[in-house]
C-alpha atoms as a PDB file:
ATOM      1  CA  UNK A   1     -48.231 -71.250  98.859  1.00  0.00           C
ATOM      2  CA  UNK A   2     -45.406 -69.326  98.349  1.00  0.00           C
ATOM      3  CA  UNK A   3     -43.835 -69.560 101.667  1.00  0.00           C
ATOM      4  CA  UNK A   4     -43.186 -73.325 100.928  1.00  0.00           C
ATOM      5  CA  UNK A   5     -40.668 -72.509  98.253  1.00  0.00           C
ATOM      6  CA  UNK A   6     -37.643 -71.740 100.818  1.00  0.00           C
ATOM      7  CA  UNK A   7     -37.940 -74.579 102.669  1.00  0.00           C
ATOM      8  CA  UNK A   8     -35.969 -76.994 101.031  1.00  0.00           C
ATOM      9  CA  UNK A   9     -34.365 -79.697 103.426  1.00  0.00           C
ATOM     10  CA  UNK A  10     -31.368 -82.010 102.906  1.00  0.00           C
ATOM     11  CA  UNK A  11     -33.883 -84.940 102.082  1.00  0.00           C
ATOM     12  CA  UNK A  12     -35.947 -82.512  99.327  1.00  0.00           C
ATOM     13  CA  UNK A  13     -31.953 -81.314  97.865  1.00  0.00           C
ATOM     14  CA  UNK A  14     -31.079 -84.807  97.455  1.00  0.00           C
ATOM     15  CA  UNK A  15     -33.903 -86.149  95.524  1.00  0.00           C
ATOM     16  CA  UNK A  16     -33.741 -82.935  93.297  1.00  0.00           C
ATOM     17  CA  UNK A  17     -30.323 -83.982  92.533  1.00  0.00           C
ATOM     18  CA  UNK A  18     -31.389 -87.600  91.587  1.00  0.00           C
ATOM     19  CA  UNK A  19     -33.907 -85.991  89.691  1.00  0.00           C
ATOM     20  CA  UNK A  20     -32.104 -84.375  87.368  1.00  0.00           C
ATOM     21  CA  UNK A  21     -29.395 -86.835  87.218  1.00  0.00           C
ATOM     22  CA  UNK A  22     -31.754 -88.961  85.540  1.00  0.00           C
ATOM     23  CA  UNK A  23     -32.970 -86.566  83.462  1.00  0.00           C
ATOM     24  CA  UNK A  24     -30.187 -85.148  82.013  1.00  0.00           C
ATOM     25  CA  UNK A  25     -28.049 -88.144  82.771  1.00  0.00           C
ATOM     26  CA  UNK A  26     -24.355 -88.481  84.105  1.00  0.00           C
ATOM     27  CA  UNK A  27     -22.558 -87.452  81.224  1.00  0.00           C
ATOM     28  CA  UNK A  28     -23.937 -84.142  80.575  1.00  0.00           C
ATOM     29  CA  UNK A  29     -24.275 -83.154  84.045  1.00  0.00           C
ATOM     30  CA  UNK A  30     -20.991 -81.135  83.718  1.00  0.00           C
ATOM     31  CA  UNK A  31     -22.145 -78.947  80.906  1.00  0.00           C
ATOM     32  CA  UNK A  32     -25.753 -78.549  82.996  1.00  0.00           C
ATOM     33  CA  UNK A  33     -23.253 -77.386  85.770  1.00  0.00           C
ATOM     34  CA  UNK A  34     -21.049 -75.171  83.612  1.00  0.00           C
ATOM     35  CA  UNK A  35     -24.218 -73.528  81.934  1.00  0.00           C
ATOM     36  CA  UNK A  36     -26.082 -72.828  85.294  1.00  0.00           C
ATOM     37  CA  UNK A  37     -22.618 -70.905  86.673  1.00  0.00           C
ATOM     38  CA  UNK A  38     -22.432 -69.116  83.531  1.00  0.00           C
ATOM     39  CA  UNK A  39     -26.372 -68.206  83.674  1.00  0.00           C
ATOM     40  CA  UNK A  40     -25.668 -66.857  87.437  1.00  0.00           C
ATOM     41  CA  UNK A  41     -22.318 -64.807  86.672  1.00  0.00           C
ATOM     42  CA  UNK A  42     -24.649 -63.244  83.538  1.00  0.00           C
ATOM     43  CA  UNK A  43     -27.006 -62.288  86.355  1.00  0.00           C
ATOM     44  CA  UNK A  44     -24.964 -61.561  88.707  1.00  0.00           C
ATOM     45  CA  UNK A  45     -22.899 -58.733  86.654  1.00  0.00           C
ATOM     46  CA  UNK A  46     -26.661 -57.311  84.951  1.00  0.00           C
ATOM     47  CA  UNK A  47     -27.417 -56.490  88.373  1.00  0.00           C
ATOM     48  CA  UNK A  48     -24.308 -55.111  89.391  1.00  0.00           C
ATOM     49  CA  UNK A  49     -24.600 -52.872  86.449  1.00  0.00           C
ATOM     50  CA  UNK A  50     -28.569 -52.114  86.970  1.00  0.00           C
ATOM     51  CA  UNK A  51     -27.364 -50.676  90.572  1.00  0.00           C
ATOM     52  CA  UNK A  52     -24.387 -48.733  88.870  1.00  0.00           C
ATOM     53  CA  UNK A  53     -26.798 -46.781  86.542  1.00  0.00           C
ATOM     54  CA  UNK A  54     -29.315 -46.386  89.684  1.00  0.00           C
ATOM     55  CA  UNK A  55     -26.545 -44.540  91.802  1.00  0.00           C
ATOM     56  CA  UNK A  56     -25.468 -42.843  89.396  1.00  0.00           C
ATOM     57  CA  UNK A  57     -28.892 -41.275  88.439  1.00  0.00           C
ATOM     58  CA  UNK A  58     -29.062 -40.860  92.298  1.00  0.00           C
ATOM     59  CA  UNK A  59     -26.137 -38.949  92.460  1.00  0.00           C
ATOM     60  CA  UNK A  60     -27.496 -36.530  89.977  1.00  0.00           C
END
């Protein structure tokens, strides 16, 4: 079951991307956008910082 998760095609991408167009609708989809890059950068830089701490506890 959870071997099907990763294979998303072009066809599967696409009606994703329909999908939420018509959920959240055209005129929000920039702030849907602008929240989901914020979200990653937010993740991105807690795990950068969760390795930082584990090296550094290595190193001791």
């Amino acid at each position: 079951m959870f071997g099907l998760i990763g294979n998303f095609g072009p066809w599967e991408l696409i009606l994703i991307l329909v999908i939420v167009l018509i959920i959240v609708g055209p005129g929000k989809l920039p702030q849907v956008g602008q929240s989901l890059g914020k979200a990653l950068q937010n993740f991105r830089k807690a795990k950068e910082e969760e390795f930082d701490e584990l090296e550094e506890k290595k190193d001791k």
